[in-house]
C-alpha atoms as a PDB file:
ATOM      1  CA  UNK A   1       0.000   0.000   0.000  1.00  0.00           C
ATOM      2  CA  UNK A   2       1.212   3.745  -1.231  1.00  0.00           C
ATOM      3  CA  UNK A   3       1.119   6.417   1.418  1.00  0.00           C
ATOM      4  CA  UNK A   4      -1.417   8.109  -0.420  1.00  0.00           C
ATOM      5  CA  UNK A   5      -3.342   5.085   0.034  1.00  0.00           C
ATOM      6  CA  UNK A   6      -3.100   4.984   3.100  1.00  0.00           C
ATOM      7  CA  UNK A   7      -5.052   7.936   3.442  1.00  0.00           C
ATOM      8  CA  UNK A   8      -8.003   5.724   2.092  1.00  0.00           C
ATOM      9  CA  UNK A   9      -8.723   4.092   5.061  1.00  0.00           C
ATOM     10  CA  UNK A  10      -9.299   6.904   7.440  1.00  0.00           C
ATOM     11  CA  UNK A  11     -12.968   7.918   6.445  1.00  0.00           C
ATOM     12  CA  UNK A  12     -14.182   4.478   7.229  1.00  0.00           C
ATOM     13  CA  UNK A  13     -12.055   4.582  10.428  1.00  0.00           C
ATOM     14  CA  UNK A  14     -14.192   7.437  11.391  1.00  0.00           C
ATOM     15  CA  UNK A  15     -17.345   6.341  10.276  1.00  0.00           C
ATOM     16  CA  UNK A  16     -16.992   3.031  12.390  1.00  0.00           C
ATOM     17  CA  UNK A  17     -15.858   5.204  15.674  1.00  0.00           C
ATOM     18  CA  UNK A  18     -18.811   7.458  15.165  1.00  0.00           C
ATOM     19  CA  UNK A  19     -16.429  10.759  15.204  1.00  0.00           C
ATOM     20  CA  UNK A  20     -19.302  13.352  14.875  1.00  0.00           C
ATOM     21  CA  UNK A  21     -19.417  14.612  11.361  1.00  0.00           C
ATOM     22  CA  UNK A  22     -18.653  18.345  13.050  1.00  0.00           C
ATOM     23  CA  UNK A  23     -15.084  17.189  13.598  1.00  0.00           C
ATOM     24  CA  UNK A  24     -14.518  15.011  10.525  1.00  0.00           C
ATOM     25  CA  UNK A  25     -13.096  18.039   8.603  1.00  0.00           C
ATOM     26  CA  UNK A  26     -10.650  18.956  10.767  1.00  0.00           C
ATOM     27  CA  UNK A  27      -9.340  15.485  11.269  1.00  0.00           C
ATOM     28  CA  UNK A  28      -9.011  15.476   7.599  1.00  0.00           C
ATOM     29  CA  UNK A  29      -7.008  18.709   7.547  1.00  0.00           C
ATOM     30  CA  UNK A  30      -4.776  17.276  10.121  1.00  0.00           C
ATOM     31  CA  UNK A  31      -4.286  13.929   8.213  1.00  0.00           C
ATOM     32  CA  UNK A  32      -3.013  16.279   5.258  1.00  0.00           C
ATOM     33  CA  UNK A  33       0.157  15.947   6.796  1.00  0.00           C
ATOM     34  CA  UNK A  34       0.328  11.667   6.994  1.00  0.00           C
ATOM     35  CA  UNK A  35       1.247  11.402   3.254  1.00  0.00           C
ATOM     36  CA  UNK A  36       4.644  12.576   4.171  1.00  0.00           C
ATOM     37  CA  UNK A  37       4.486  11.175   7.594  1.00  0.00           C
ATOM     38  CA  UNK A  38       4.509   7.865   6.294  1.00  0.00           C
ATOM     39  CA  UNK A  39       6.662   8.416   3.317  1.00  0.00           C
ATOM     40  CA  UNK A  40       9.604   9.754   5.702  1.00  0.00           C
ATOM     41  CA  UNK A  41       9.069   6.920   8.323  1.00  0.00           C
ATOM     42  CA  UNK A  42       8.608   3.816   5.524  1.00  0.00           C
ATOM     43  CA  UNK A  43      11.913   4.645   4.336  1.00  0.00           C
ATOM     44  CA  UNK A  44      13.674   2.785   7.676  1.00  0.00           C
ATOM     45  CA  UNK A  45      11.284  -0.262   6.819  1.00  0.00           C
ATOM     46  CA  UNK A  46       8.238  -1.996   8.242  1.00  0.00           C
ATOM     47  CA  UNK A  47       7.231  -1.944  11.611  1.00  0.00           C
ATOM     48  CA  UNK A  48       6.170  -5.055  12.360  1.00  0.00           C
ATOM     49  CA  UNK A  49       6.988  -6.746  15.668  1.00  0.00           C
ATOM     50  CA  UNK A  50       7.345  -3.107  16.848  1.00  0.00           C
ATOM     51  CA  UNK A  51       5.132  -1.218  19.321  1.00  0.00           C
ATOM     52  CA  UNK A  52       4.283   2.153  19.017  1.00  0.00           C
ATOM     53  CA  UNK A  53       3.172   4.948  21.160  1.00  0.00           C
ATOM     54  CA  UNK A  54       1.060   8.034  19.599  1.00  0.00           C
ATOM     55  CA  UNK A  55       1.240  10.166  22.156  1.00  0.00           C
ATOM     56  CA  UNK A  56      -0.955  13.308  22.297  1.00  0.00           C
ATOM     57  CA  UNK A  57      -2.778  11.119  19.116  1.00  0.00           C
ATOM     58  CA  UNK A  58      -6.262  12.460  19.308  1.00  0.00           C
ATOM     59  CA  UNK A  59      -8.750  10.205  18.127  1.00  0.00           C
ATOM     60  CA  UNK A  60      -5.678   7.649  16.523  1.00  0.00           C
ATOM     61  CA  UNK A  61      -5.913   8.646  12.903  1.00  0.00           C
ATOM     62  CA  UNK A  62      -2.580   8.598  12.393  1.00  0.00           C
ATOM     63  CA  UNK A  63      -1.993   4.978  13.905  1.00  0.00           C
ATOM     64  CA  UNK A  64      -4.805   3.777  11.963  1.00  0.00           C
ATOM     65  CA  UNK A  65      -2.698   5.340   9.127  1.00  0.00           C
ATOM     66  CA  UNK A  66       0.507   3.549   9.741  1.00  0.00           C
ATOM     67  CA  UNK A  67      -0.716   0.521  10.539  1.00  0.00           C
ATOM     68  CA  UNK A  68      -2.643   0.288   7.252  1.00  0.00           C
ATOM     69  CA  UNK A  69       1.073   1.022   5.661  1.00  0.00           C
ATOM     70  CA  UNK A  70       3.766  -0.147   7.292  1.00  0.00           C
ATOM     71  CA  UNK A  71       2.416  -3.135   9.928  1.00  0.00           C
ATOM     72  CA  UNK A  72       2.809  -3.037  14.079  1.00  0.00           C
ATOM     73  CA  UNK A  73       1.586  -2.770  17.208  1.00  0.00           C
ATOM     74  CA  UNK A  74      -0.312   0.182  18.363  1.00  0.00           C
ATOM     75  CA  UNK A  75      -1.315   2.537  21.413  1.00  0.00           C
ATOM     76  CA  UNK A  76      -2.382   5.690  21.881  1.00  0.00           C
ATOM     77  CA  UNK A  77      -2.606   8.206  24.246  1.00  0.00           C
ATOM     78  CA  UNK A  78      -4.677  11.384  24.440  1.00  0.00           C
ATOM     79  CA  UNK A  79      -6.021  13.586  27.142  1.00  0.00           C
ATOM     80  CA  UNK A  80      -9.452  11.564  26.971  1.00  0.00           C
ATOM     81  CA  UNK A  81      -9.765   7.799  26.684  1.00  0.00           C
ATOM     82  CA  UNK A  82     -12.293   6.995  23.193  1.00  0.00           C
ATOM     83  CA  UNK A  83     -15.919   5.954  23.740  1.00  0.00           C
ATOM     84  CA  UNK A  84     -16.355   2.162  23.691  1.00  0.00           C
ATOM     85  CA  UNK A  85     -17.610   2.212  19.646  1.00  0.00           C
ATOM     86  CA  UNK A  86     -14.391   4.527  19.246  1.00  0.00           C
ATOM     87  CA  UNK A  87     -12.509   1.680  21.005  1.00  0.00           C
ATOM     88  CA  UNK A  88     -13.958  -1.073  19.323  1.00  0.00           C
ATOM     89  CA  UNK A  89     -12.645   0.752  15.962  1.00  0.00           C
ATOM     90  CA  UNK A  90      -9.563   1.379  17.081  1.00  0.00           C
ATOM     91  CA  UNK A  91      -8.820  -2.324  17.720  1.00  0.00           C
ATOM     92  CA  UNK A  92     -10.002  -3.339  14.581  1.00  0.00           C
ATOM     93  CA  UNK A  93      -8.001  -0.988  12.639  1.00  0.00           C
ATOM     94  CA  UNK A  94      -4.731  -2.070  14.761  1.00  0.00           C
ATOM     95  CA  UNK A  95      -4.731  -0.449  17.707  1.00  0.00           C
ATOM     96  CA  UNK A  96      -5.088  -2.599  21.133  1.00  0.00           C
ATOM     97  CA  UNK A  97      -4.546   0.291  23.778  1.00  0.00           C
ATOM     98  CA  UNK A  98      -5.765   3.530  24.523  1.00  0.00           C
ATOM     99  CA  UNK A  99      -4.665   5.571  27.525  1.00  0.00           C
ATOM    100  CA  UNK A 100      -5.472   8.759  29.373  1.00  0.00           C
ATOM    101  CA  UNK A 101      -2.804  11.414  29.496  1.00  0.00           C
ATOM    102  CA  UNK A 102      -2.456  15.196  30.729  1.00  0.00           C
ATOM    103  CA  UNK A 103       0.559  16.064  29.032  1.00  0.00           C
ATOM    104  CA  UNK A 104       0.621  19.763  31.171  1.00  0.00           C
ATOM    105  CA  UNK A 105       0.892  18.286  34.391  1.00  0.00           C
ATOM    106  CA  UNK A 106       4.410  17.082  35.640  1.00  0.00           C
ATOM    107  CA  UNK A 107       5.106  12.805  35.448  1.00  0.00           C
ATOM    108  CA  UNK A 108       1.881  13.067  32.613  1.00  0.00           C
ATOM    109  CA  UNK A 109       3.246   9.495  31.422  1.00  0.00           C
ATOM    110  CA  UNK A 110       3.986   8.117  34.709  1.00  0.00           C
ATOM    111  CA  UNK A 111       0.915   5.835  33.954  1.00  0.00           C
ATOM    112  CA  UNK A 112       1.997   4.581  30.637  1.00  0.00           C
ATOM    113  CA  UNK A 113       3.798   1.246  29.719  1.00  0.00           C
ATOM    114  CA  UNK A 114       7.545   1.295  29.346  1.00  0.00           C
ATOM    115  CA  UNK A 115       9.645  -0.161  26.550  1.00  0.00           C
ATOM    116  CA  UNK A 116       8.313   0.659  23.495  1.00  0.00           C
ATOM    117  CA  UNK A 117       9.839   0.788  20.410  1.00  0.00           C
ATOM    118  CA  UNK A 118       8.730   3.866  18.969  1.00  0.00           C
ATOM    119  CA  UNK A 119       7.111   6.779  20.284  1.00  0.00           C
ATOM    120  CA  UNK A 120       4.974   9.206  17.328  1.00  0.00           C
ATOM    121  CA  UNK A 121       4.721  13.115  19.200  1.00  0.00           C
ATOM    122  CA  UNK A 122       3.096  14.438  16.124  1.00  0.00           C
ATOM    123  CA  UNK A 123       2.059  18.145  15.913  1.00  0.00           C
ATOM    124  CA  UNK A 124       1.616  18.561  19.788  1.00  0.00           C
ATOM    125  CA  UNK A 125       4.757  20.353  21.407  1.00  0.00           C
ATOM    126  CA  UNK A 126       3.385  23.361  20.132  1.00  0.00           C
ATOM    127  CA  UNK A 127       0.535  23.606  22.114  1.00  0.00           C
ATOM    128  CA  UNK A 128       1.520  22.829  25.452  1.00  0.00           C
ATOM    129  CA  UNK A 129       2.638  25.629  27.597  1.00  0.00           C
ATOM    130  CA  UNK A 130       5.043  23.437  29.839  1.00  0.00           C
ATOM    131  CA  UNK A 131       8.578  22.960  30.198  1.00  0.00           C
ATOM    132  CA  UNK A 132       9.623  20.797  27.414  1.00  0.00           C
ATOM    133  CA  UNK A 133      12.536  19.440  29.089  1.00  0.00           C
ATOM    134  CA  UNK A 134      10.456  17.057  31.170  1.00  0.00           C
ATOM    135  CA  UNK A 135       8.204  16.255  28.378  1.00  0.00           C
ATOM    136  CA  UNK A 136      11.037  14.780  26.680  1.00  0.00           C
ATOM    137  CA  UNK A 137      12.300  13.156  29.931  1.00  0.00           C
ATOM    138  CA  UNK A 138       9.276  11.122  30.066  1.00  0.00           C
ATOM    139  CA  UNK A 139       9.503  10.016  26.815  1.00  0.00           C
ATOM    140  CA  UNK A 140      13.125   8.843  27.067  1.00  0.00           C
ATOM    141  CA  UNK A 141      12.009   6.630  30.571  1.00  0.00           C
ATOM    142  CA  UNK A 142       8.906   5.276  28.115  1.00  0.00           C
ATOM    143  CA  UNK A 143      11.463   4.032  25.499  1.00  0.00           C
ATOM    144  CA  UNK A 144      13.491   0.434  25.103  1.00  0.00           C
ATOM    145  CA  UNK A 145      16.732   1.142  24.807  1.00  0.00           C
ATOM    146  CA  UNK A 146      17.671   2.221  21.732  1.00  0.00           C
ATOM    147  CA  UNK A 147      13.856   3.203  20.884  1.00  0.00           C
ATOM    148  CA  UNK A 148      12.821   5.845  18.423  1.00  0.00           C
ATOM    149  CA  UNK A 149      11.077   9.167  19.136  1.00  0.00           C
ATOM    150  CA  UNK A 150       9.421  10.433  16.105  1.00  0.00           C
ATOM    151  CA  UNK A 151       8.394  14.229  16.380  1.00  0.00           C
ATOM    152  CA  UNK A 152       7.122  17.035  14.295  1.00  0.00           C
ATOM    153  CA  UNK A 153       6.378  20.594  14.910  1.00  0.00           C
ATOM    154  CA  UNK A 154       6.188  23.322  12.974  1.00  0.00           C
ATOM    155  CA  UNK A 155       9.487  24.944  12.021  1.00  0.00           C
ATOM    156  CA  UNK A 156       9.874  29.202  13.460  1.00  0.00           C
ATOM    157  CA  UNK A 157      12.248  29.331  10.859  1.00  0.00           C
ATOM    158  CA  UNK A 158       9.703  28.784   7.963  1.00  0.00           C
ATOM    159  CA  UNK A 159       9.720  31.241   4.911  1.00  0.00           C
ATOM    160  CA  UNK A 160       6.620  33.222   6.183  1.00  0.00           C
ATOM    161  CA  UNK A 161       7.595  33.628   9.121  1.00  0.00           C
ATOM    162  CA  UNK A 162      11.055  35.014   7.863  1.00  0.00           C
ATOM    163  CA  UNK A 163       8.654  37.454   5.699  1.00  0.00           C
ATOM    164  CA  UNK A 164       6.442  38.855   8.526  1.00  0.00           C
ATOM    165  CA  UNK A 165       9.696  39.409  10.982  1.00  0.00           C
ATOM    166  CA  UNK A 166      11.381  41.198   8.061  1.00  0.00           C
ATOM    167  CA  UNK A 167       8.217  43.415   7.668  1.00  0.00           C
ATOM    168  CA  UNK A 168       8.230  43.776  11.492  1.00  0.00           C
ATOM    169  CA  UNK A 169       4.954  42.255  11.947  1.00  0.00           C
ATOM    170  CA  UNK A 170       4.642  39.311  14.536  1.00  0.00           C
ATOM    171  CA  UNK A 171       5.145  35.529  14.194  1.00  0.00           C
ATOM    172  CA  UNK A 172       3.053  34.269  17.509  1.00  0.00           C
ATOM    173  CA  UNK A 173      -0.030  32.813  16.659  1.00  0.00           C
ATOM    174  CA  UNK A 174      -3.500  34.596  17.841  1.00  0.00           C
ATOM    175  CA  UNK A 175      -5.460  33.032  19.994  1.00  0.00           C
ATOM    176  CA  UNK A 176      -2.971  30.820  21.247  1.00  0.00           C
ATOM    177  CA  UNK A 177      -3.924  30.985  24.610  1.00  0.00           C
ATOM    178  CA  UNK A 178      -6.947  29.171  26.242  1.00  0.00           C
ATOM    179  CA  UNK A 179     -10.073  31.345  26.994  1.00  0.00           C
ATOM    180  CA  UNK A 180     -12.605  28.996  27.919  1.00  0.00           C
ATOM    181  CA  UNK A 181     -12.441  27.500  31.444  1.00  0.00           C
ATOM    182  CA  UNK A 182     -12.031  23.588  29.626  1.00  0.00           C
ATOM    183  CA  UNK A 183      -9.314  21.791  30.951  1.00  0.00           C
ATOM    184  CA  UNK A 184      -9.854  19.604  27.431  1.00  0.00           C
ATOM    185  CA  UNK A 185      -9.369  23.127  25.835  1.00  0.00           C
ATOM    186  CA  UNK A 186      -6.170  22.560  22.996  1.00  0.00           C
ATOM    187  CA  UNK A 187      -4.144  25.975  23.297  1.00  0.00           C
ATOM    188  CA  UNK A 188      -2.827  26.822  19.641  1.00  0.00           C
ATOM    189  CA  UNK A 189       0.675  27.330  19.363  1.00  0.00           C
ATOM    190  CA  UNK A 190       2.324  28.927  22.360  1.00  0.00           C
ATOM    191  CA  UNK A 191       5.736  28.015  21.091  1.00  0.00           C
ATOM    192  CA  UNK A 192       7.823  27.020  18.024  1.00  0.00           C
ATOM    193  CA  UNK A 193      11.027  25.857  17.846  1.00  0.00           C
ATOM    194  CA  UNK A 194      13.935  25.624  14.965  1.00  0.00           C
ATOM    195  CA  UNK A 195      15.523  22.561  14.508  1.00  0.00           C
ATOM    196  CA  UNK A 196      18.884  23.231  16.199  1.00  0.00           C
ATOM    197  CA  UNK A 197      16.633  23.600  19.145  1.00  0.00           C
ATOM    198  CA  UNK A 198      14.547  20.718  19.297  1.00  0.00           C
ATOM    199  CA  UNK A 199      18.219  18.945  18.898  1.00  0.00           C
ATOM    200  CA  UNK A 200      19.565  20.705  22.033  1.00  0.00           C
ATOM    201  CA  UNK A 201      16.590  20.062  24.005  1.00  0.00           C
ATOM    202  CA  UNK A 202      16.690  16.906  22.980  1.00  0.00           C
ATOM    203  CA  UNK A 203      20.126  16.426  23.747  1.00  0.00           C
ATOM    204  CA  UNK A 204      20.019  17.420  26.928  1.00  0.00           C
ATOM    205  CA  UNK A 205      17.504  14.539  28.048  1.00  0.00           C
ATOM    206  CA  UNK A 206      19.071  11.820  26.058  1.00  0.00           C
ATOM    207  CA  UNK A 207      18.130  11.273  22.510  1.00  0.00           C
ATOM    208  CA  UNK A 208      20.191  11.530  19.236  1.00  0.00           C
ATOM    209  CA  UNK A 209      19.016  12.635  15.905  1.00  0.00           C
ATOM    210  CA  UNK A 210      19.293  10.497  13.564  1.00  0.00           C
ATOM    211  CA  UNK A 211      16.890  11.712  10.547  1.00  0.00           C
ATOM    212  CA  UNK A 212      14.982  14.611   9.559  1.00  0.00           C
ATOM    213  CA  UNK A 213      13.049  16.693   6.666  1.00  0.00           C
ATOM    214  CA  UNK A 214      11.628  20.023   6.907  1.00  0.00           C
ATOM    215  CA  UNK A 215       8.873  19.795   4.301  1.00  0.00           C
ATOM    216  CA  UNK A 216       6.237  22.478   3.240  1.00  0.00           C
ATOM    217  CA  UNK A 217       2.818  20.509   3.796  1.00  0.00           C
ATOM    218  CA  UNK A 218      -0.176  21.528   1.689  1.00  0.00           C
ATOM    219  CA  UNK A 219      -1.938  24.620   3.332  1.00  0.00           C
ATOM    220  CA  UNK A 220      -5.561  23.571   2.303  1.00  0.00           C
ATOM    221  CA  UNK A 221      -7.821  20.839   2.059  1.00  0.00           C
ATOM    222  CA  UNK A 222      -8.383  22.255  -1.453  1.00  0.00           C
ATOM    223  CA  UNK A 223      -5.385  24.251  -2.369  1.00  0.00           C
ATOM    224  CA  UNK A 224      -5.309  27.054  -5.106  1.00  0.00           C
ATOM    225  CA  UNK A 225      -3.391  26.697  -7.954  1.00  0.00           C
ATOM    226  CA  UNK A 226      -0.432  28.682  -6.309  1.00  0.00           C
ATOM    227  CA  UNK A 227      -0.495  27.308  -3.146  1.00  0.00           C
ATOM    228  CA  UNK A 228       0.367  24.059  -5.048  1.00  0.00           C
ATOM    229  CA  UNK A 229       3.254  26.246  -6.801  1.00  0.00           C
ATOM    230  CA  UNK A 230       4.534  27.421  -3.557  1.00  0.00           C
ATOM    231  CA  UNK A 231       4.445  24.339  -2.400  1.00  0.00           C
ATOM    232  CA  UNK A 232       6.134  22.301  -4.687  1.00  0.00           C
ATOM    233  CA  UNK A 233       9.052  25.160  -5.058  1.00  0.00           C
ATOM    234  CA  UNK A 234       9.084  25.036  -0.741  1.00  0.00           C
ATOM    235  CA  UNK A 235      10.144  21.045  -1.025  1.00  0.00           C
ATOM    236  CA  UNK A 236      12.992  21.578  -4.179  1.00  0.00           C
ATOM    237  CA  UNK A 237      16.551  21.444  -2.945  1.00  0.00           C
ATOM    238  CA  UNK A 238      17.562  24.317  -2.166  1.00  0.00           C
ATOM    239  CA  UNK A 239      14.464  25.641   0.006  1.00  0.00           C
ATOM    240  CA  UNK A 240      15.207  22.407   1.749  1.00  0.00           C
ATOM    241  CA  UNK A 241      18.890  23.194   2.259  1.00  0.00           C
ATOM    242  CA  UNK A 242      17.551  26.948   3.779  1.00  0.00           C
ATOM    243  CA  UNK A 243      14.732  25.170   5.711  1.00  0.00           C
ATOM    244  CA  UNK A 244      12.121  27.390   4.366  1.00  0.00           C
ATOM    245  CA  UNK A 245       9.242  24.552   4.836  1.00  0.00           C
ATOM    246  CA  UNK A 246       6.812  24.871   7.615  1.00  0.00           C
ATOM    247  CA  UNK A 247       6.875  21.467   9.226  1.00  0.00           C
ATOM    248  CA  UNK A 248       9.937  19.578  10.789  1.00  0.00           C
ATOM    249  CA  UNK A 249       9.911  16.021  11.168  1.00  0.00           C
ATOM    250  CA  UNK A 250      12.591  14.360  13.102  1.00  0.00           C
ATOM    251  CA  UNK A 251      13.881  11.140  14.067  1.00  0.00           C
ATOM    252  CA  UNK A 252      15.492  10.819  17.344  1.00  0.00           C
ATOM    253  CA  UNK A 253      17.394   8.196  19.119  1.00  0.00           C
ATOM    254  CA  UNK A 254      17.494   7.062  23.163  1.00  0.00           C
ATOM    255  CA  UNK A 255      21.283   7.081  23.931  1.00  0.00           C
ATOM    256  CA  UNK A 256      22.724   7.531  27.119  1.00  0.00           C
ATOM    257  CA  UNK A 257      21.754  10.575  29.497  1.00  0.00           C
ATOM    258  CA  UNK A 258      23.947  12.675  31.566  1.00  0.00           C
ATOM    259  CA  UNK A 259      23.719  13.273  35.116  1.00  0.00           C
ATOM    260  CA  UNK A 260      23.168  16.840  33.925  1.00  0.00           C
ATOM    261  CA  UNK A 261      19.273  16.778  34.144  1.00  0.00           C
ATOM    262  CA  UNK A 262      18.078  17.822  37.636  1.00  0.00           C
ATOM    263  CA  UNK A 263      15.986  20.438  37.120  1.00  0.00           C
ATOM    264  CA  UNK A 264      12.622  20.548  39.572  1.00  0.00           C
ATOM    265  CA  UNK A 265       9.516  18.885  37.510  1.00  0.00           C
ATOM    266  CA  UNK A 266       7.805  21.617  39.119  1.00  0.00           C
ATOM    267  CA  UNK A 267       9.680  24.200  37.750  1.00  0.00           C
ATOM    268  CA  UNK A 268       9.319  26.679  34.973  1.00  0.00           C
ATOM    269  CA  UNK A 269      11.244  27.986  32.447  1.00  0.00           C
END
């Protein structure tokens, strides 16, 4: 099965967890970004006989994704656990586990499994207003040894971003801050990062890159003629080499970690 085709078997997915059709667009504006998701991930090989996290995975469209693609085991793990007809379609499309997680409180995995082989953190750092060194920390305890993290986030160094700064607008997002008292409430995106950043973070609690792409991702459910221009010239070699795309995906490594972690999970920074 293609990546693209992959794709295929989401609207079924939903149908069978009885996702109200309210939300079904914005999943599929979100899954806009699993074509190269699984095109960047199916180039280390099949995952079968792996396990696999999605942490922060929403309703599990993604691991439905994968599975369909590349074969293995699946959890997730979101801030609510699904309805039982959600459940029931998550196991049939290859996912056994689903877990509840509050990724903005300190020792938010402490509840999780250990040992797995991969962990997916897909389009989620961004919105949580917490110290990411401990996010990353939990991860790393949550991993075999040797185990993947797979992460993407949206890259501060992107060519609009570049184009507002220069023209002395800003580059935070509006509304990125909750305003309704919903502790289920998703912020938007409090931070961004650049890729030498998410590699020093990373660093610092143990991991190793070993992969990445910054890609531009399709802006639109139904693009315009030059968005699909702007995209295609975002993804050509040199745009690459400047990392003028808007998404990073990256492919860590648990190695060895320092004594030099001991910040307070309490803390701030």
């Amino acid at each position: 099965m293609t990546p693209s085709a992959a794709m295929d078997v989401l609207p079924g997915f939903w149908r069978a967890a009885q996702i109200p059709e309210s939300r079904i667009g914005y999943l599929a504006f979100q899954a806009r970004r699993y074509g190269a998701i699984v095109d960047f991930l199916a180039r280390r090989g099949r995952l079968d006989g792996r396990v696999v996290l999605d942490l922060g995975g929403g309703v599990g469209s993604l691991a439905v994704a994968l599975h369909a693609v590349l074969g293995g085991t699946y959890e997730v793990a979101d801030f609510q656990p699904p309805a039982p007809e959600h459940a029931a379609a998550l196991a049939a499309a290859g996912v056994r586990r689903s877990f509840a997680v509050d990724l903005s409180r300190p020792g938010g995995l402490d509840a999780l499994p250990s040992e797995y082989d991969l962990i997916l953190f897909v389009e989620v750092l961004e919105h949580l207003l917490v110290n990411p060194l401990f996010l990353f920390r939990g991860i790393w305890e949550h991993l075999r040894p040797g185990g993947l993290l797979f992460l993407t986030t949206p890259n501060m160094a992107r060519l609009r971003n570049r184009l507002a700064l220069a023209a002395g607008r800003s580059i935070k997002e509006p509304g990125r801050y909750p305003v309704v008292p919903d502790p289920a409430y998703t912020n938007g995106h409090v931070v961004e990062f650049t890729l030498p950043e998410l590699d020093q973070l990373l660093a610092f609690e143990g991991f190793a890159r070993v992969d990445h792409r910054i890609v531009q991702q399709v802006p639109a459910l139904r693009p315009t003629t030059a968005q699909r221009v702007g995209v295609r010239l975002l993804n050509l070699g040199l745009a690459r080499r400047l990392a003028l795309g808007d998404d990073i995906l990256a492919l860590y490594r648990k190695v060895e970690r320092s004594d030099r972690s001991r910040l307070d999970p309490t803390a701030r920074i």
